[in-house]
PDB file of N, CA and C in Angstrom:
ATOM      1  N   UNK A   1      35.251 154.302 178.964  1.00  0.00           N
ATOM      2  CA  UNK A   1      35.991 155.269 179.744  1.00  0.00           C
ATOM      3  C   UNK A   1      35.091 155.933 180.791  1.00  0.00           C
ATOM      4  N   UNK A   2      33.732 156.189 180.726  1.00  0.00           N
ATOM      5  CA  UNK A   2      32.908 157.144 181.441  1.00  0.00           C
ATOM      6  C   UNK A   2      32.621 155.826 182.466  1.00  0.00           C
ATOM      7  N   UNK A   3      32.549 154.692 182.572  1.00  0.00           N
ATOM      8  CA  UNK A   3      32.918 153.599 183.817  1.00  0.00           C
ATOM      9  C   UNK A   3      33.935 154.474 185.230  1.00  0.00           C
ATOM     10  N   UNK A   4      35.189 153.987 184.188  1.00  0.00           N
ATOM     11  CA  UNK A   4      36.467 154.376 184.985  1.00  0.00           C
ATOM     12  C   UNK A   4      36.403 155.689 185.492  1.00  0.00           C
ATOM     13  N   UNK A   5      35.778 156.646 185.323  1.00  0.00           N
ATOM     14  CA  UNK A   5      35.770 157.853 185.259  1.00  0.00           C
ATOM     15  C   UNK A   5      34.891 158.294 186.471  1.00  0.00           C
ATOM     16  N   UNK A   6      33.751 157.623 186.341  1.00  0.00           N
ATOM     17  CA  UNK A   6      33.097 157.231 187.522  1.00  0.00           C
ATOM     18  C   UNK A   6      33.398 156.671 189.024  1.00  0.00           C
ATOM     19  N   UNK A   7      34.305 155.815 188.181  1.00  0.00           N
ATOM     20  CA  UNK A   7      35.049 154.894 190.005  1.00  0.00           C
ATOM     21  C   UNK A   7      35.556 155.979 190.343  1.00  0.00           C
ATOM     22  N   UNK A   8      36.203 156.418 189.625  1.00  0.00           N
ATOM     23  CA  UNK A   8      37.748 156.911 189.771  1.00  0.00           C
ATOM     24  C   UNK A   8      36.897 158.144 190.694  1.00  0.00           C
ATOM     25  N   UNK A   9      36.140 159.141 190.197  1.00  0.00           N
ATOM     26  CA  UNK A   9      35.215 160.111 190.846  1.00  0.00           C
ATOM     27  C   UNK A   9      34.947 159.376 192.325  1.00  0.00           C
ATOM     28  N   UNK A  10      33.966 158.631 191.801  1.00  0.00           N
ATOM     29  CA  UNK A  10      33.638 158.059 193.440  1.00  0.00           C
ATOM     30  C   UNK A  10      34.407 157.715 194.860  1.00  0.00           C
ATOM     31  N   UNK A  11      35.574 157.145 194.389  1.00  0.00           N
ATOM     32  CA  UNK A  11      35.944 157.043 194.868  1.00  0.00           C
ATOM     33  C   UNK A  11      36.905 157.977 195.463  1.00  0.00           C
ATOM     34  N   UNK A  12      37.561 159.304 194.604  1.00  0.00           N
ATOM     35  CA  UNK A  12      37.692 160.699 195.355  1.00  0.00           C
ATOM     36  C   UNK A  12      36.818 161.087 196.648  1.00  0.00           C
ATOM     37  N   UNK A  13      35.630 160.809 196.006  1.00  0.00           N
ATOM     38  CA  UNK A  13      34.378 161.685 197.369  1.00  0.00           C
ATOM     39  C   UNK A  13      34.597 160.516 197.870  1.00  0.00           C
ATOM     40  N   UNK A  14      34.571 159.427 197.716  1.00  0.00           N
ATOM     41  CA  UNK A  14      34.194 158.690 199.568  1.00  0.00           C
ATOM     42  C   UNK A  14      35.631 158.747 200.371  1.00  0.00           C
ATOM     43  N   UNK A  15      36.720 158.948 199.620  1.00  0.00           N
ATOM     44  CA  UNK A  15      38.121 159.035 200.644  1.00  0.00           C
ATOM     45  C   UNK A  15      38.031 160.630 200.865  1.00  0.00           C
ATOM     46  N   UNK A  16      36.840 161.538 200.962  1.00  0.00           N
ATOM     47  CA  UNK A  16      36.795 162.908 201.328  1.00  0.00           C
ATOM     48  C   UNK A  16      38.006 163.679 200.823  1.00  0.00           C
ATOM     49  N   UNK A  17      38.514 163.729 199.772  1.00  0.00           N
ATOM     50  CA  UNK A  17      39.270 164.353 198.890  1.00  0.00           C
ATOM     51  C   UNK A  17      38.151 165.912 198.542  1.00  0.00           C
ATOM     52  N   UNK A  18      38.965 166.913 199.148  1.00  0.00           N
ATOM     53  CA  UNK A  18      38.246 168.126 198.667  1.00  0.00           C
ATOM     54  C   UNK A  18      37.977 168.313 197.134  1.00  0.00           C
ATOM     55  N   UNK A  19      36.808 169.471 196.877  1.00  0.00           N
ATOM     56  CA  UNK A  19      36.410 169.547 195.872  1.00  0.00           C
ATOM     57  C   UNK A  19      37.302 169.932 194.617  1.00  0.00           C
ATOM     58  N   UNK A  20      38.437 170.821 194.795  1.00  0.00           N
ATOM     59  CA  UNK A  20      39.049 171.439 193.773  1.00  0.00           C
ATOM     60  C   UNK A  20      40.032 170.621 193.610  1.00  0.00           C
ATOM     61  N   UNK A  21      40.595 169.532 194.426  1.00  0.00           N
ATOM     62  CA  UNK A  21      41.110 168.262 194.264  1.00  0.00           C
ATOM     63  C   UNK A  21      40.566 167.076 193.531  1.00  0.00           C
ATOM     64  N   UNK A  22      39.392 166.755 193.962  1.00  0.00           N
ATOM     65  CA  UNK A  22      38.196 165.853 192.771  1.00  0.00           C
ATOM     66  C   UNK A  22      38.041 166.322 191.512  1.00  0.00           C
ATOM     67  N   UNK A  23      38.575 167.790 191.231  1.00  0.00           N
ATOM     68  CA  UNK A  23      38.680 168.370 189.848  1.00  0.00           C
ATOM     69  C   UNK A  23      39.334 168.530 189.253  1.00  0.00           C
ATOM     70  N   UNK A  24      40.796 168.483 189.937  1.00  0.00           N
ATOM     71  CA  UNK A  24      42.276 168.476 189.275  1.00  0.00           C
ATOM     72  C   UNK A  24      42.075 167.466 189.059  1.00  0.00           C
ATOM     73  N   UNK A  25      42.091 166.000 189.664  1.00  0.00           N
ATOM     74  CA  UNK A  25      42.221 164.798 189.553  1.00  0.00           C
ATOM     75  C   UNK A  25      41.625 164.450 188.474  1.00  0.00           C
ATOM     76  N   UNK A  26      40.488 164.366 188.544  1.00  0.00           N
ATOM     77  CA  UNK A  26      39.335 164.307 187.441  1.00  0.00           C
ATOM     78  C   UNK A  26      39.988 164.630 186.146  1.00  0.00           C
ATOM     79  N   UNK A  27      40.463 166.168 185.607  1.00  0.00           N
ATOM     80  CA  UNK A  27      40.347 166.316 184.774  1.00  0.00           C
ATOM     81  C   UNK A  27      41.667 165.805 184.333  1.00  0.00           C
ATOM     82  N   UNK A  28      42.733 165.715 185.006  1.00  0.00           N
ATOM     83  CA  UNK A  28      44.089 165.065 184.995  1.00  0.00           C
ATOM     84  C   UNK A  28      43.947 163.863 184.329  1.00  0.00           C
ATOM     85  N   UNK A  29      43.109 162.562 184.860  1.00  0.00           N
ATOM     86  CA  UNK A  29      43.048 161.221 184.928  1.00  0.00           C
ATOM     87  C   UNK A  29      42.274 161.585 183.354  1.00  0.00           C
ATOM     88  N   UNK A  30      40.898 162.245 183.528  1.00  0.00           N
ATOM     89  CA  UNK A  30      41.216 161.991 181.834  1.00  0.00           C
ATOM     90  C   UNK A  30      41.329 162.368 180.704  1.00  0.00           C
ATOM     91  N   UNK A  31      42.803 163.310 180.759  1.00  0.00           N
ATOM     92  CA  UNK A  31      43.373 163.202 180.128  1.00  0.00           C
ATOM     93  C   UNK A  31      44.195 162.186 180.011  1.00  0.00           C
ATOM     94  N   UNK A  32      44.851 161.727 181.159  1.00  0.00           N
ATOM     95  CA  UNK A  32      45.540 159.975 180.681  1.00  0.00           C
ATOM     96  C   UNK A  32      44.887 159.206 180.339  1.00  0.00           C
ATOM     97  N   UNK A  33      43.408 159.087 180.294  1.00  0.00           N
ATOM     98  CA  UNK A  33      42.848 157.429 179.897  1.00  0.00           C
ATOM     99  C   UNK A  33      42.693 158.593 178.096  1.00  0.00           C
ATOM    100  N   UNK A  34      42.402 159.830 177.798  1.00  0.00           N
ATOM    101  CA  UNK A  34      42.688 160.019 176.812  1.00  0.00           C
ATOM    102  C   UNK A  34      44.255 159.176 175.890  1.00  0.00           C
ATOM    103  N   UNK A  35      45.206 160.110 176.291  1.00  0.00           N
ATOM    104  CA  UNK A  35      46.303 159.767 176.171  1.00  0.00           C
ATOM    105  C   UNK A  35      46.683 158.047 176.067  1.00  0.00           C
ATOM    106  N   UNK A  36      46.098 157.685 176.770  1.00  0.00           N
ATOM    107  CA  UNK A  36      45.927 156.415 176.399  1.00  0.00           C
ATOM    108  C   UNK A  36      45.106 154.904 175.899  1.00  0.00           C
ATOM    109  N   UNK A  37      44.000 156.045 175.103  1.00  0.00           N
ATOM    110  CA  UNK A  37      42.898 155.358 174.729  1.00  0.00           C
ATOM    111  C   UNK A  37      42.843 153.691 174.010  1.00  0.00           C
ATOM    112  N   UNK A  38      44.011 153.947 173.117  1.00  0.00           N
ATOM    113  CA  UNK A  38      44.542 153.053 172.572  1.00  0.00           C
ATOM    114  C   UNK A  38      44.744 151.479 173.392  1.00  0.00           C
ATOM    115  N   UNK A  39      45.011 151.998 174.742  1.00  0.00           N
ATOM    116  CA  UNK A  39      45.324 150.402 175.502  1.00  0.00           C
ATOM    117  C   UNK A  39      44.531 150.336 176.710  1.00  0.00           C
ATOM    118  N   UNK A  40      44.989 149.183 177.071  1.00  0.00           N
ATOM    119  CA  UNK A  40      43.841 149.081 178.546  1.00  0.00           C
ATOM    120  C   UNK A  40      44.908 149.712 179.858  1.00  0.00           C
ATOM    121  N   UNK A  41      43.901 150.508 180.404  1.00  0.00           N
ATOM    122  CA  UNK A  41      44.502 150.936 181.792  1.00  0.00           C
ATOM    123  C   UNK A  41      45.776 150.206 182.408  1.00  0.00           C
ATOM    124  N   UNK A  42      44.944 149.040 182.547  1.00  0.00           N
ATOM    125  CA  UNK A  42      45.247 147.673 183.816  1.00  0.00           C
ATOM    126  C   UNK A  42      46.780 147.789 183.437  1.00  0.00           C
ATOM    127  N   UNK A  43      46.824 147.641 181.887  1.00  0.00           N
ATOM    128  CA  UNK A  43      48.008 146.914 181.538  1.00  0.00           C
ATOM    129  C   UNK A  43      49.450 148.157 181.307  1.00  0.00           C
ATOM    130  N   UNK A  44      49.017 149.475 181.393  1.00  0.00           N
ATOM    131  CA  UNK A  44      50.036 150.138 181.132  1.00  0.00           C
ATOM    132  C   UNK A  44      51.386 149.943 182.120  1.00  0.00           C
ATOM    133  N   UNK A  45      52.714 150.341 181.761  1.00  0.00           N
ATOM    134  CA  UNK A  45      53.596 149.888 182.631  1.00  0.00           C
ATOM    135  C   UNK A  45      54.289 151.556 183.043  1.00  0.00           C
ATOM    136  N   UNK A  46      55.181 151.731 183.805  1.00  0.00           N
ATOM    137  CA  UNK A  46      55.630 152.569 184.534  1.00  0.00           C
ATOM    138  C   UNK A  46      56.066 153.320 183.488  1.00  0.00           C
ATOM    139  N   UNK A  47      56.961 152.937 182.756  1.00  0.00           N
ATOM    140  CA  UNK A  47      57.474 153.322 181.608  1.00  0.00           C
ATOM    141  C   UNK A  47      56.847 154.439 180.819  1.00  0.00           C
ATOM    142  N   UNK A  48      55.585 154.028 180.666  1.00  0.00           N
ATOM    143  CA  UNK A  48      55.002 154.208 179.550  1.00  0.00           C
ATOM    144  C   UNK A  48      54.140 155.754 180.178  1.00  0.00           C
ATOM    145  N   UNK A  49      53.727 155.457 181.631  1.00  0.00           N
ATOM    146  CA  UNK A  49      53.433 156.994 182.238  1.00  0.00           C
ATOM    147  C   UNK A  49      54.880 157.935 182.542  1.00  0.00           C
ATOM    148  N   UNK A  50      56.120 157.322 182.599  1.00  0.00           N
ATOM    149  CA  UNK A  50      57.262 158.108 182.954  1.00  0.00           C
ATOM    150  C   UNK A  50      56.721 158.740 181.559  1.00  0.00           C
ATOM    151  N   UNK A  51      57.028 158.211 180.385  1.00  0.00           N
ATOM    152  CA  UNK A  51      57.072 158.593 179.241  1.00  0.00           C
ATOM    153  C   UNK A  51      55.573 159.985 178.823  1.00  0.00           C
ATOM    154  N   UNK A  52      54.642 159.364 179.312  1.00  0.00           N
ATOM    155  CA  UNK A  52      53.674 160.626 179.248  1.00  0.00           C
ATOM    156  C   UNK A  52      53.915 161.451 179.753  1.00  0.00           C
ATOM    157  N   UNK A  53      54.054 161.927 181.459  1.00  0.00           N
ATOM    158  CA  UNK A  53      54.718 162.928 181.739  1.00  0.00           C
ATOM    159  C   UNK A  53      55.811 163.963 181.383  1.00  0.00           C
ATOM    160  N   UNK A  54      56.840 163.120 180.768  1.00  0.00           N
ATOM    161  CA  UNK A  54      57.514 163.915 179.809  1.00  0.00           C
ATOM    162  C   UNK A  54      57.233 164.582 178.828  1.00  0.00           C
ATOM    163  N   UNK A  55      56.069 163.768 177.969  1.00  0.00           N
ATOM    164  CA  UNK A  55      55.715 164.303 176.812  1.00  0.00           C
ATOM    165  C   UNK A  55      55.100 165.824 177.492  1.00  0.00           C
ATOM    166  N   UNK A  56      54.311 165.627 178.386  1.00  0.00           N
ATOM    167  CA  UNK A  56      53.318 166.954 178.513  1.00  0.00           C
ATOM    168  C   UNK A  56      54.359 168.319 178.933  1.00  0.00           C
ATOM    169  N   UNK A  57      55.822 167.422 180.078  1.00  0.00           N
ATOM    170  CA  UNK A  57      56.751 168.214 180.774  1.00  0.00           C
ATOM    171  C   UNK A  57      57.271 169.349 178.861  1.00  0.00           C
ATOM    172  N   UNK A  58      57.484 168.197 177.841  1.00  0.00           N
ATOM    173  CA  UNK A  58      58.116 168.671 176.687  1.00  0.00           C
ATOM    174  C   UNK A  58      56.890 169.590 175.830  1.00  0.00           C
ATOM    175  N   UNK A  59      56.002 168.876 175.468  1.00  0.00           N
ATOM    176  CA  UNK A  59      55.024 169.653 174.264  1.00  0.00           C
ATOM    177  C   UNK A  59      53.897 170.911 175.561  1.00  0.00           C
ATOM    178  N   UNK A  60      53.757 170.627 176.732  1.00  0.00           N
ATOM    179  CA  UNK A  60      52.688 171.709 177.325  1.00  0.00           C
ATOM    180  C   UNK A  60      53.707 172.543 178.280  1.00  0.00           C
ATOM    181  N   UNK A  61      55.277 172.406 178.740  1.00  0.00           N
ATOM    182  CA  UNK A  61      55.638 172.820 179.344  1.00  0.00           C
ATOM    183  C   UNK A  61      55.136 173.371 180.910  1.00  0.00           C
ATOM    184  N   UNK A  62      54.186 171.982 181.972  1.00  0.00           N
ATOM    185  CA  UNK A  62      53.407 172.031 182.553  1.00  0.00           C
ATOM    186  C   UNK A  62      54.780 172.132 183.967  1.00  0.00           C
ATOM    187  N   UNK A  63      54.241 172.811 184.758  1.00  0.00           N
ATOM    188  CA  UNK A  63      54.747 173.017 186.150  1.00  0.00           C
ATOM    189  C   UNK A  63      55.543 171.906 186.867  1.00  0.00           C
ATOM    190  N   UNK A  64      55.958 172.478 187.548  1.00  0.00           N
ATOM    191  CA  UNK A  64      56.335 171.119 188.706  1.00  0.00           C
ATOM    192  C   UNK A  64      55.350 170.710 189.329  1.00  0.00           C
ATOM    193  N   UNK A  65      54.448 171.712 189.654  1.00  0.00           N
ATOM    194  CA  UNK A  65      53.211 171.590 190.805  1.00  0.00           C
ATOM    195  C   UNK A  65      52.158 170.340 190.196  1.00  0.00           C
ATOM    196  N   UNK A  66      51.908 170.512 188.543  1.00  0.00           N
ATOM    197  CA  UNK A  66      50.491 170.274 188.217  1.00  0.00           C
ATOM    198  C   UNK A  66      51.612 168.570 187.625  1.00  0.00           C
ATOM    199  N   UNK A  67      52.920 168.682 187.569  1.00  0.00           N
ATOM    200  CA  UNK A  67      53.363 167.164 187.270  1.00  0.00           C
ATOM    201  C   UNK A  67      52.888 166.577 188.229  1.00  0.00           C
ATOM    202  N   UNK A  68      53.500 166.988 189.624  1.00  0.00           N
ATOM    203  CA  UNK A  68      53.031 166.307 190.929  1.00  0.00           C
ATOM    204  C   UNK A  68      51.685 165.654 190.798  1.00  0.00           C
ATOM    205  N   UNK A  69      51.133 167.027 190.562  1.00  0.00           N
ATOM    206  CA  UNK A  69      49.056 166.793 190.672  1.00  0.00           C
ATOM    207  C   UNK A  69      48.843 165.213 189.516  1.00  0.00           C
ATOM    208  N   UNK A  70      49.598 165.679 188.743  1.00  0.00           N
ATOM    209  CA  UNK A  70      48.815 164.455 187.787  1.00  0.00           C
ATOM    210  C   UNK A  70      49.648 163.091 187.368  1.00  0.00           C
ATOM    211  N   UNK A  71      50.662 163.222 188.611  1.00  0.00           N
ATOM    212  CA  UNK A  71      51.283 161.850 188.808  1.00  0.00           C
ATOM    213  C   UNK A  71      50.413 161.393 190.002  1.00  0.00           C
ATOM    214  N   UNK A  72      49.949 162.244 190.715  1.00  0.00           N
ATOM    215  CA  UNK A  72      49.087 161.974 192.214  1.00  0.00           C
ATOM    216  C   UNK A  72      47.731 161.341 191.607  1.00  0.00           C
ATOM    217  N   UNK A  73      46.953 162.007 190.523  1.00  0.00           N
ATOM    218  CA  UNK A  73      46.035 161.753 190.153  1.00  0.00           C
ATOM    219  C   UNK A  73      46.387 160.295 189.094  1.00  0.00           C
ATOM    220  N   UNK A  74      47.443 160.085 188.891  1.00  0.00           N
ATOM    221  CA  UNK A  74      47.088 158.606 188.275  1.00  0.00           C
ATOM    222  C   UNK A  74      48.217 157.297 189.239  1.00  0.00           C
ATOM    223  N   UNK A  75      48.580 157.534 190.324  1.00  0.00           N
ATOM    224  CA  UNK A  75      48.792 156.805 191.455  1.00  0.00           C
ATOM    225  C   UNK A  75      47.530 156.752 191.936  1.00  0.00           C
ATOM    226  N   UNK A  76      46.740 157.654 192.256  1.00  0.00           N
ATOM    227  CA  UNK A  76      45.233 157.563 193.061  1.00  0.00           C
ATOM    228  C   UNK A  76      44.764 156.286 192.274  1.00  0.00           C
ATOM    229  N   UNK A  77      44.899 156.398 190.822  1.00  0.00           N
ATOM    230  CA  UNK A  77      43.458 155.075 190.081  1.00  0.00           C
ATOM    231  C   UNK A  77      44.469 153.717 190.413  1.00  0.00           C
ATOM    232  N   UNK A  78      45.638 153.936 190.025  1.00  0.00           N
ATOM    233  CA  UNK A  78      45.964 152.144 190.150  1.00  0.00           C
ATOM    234  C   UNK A  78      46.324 151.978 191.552  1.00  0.00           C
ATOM    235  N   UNK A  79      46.622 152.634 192.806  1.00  0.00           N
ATOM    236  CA  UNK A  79      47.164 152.351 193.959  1.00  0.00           C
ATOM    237  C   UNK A  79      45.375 152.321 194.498  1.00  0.00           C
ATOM    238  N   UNK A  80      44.631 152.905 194.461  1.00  0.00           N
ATOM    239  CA  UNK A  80      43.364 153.600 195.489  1.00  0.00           C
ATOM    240  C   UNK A  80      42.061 152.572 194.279  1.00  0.00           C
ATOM    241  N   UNK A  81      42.078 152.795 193.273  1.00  0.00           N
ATOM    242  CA  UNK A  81      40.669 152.012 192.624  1.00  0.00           C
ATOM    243  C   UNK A  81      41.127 150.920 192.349  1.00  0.00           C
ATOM    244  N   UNK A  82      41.969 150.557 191.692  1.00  0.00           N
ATOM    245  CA  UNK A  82      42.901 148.987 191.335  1.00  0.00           C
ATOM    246  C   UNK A  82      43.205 147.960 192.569  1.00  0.00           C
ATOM    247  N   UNK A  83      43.347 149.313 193.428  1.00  0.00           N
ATOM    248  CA  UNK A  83      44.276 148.120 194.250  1.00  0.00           C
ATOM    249  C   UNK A  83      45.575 147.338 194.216  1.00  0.00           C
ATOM    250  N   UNK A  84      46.231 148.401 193.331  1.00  0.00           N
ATOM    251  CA  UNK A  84      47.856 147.576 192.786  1.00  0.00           C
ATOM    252  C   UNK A  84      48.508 148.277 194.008  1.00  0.00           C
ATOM    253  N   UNK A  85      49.822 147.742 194.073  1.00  0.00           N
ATOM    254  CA  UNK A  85      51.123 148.057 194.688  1.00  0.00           C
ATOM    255  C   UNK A  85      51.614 149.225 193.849  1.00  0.00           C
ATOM    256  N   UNK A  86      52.443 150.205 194.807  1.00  0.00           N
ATOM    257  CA  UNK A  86      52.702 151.349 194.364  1.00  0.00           C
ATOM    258  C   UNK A  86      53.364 151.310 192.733  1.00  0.00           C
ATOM    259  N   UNK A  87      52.850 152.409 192.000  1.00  0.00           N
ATOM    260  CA  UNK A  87      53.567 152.182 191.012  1.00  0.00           C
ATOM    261  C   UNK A  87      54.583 153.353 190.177  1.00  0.00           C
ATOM    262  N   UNK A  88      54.464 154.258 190.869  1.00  0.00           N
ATOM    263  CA  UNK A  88      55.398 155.088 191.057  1.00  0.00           C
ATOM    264  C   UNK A  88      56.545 155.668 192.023  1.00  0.00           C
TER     265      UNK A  88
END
Protein backbone atom coordinates (compact mmCIF):
# COMPACT_ATOMS: atom_id res chain seq x y z
CA UNK A 1 0.00 0.00 0.00
CA UNK A 2 2.82 2.65 0.96
CA UNK A 3 3.85 2.05 -3.14
CA UNK A 4 0.39 3.27 -4.20
CA UNK A 5 0.38 5.83 -1.73
CA UNK A 6 3.39 7.22 -3.03
CA UNK A 7 2.30 7.40 -6.80
CA UNK A 8 -0.77 8.46 -5.85
CA UNK A 9 1.16 11.51 -3.67
CA UNK A 10 3.45 12.13 -6.46
CA UNK A 11 1.60 12.41 -8.68
CA UNK A 12 -0.79 15.14 -6.81
CA UNK A 13 2.48 17.44 -6.64
CA UNK A 14 3.56 17.08 -10.18
CA UNK A 15 -0.19 17.93 -11.58
CA UNK A 16 0.38 21.09 -8.95
CA UNK A 17 -2.63 20.13 -6.91
CA UNK A 18 -2.44 22.54 -3.82
CA UNK A 19 -1.31 21.50 -0.53
CA UNK A 20 -4.53 21.09 1.57
CA UNK A 21 -5.81 19.23 -1.51
CA UNK A 22 -2.68 16.64 -1.55
CA UNK A 23 -4.04 16.14 2.06
CA UNK A 24 -7.62 15.62 1.65
CA UNK A 25 -6.77 13.37 -1.15
CA UNK A 26 -4.14 11.60 0.58
CA UNK A 27 -5.87 10.92 3.53
CA UNK A 28 -9.22 10.08 1.60
CA UNK A 29 -7.42 7.51 -0.85
CA UNK A 30 -6.20 5.81 2.17
CA UNK A 31 -8.76 5.26 3.65
CA UNK A 32 -10.12 3.41 0.46
CA UNK A 33 -7.08 1.25 -0.20
CA UNK A 34 -7.85 0.70 3.72
CA UNK A 35 -11.39 -0.11 3.10
CA UNK A 36 -10.30 -2.17 0.65
CA UNK A 37 -7.36 -3.98 1.71
CA UNK A 38 -8.75 -7.19 1.10
CA UNK A 39 -8.58 -6.83 -2.91
CA UNK A 40 -6.48 -5.39 -5.50
CA UNK A 41 -7.10 -1.77 -6.47
CA UNK A 42 -6.88 -2.48 -10.31
CA UNK A 43 -9.70 -4.81 -10.02
CA UNK A 44 -12.38 -3.04 -7.93
CA UNK A 45 -15.59 -2.26 -9.95
CA UNK A 46 -17.88 0.85 -9.77
CA UNK A 47 -20.20 -0.90 -7.75
CA UNK A 48 -18.24 -1.72 -5.17
CA UNK A 49 -16.96 2.21 -4.58
CA UNK A 50 -20.81 3.31 -5.17
CA UNK A 51 -21.20 0.89 -2.33
CA UNK A 52 -18.33 2.41 -0.08
CA UNK A 53 -19.50 5.75 -0.32
CA UNK A 54 -22.66 4.85 0.99
CA UNK A 55 -21.38 2.97 3.67
CA UNK A 56 -19.39 6.11 5.01
CA UNK A 57 -22.69 8.48 3.60
CA UNK A 58 -24.63 5.69 6.29
CA UNK A 59 -22.14 4.69 9.33
CA UNK A 60 -19.91 8.44 9.34
CA UNK A 61 -22.75 10.55 8.10
CA UNK A 62 -20.01 12.50 5.95
CA UNK A 63 -21.06 15.77 3.97
CA UNK A 64 -21.88 16.32 0.55
CA UNK A 65 -18.68 18.34 0.25
CA UNK A 66 -16.10 15.66 1.67
CA UNK A 67 -18.36 12.75 -0.62
CA UNK A 68 -17.39 14.91 -3.56
CA UNK A 69 -13.67 15.22 -2.09
CA UNK A 70 -13.32 11.53 -1.80
CA UNK A 71 -15.04 10.43 -4.92
CA UNK A 72 -12.51 13.14 -6.55
CA UNK A 73 -9.76 11.60 -4.63
CA UNK A 74 -10.37 8.05 -5.89
CA UNK A 75 -11.24 9.13 -9.67
CA UNK A 76 -7.74 10.99 -9.34
CA UNK A 77 -5.89 7.20 -8.73
CA UNK A 78 -7.70 5.17 -11.46
CA UNK A 79 -8.42 8.08 -14.11
CA UNK A 80 -4.80 10.23 -13.32
CA UNK A 81 -2.22 7.16 -11.92
CA UNK A 82 -3.92 4.08 -13.77
CA UNK A 83 -4.71 5.60 -16.63
CA UNK A 84 -8.25 3.99 -16.91
CA UNK A 85 -11.28 5.57 -18.60
CA UNK A 86 -13.54 7.46 -16.42
CA UNK A 87 -14.97 5.49 -13.82
CA UNK A 88 -17.35 7.39 -12.22
Amino acid sequence: MEEVLRQFKDLLIQKKYSQNTQDIYCNYFKDFCVYFRQEELENITTEQINSYILDLIISKNISISQQNQRINAIKFYYEKVLDKKRIL
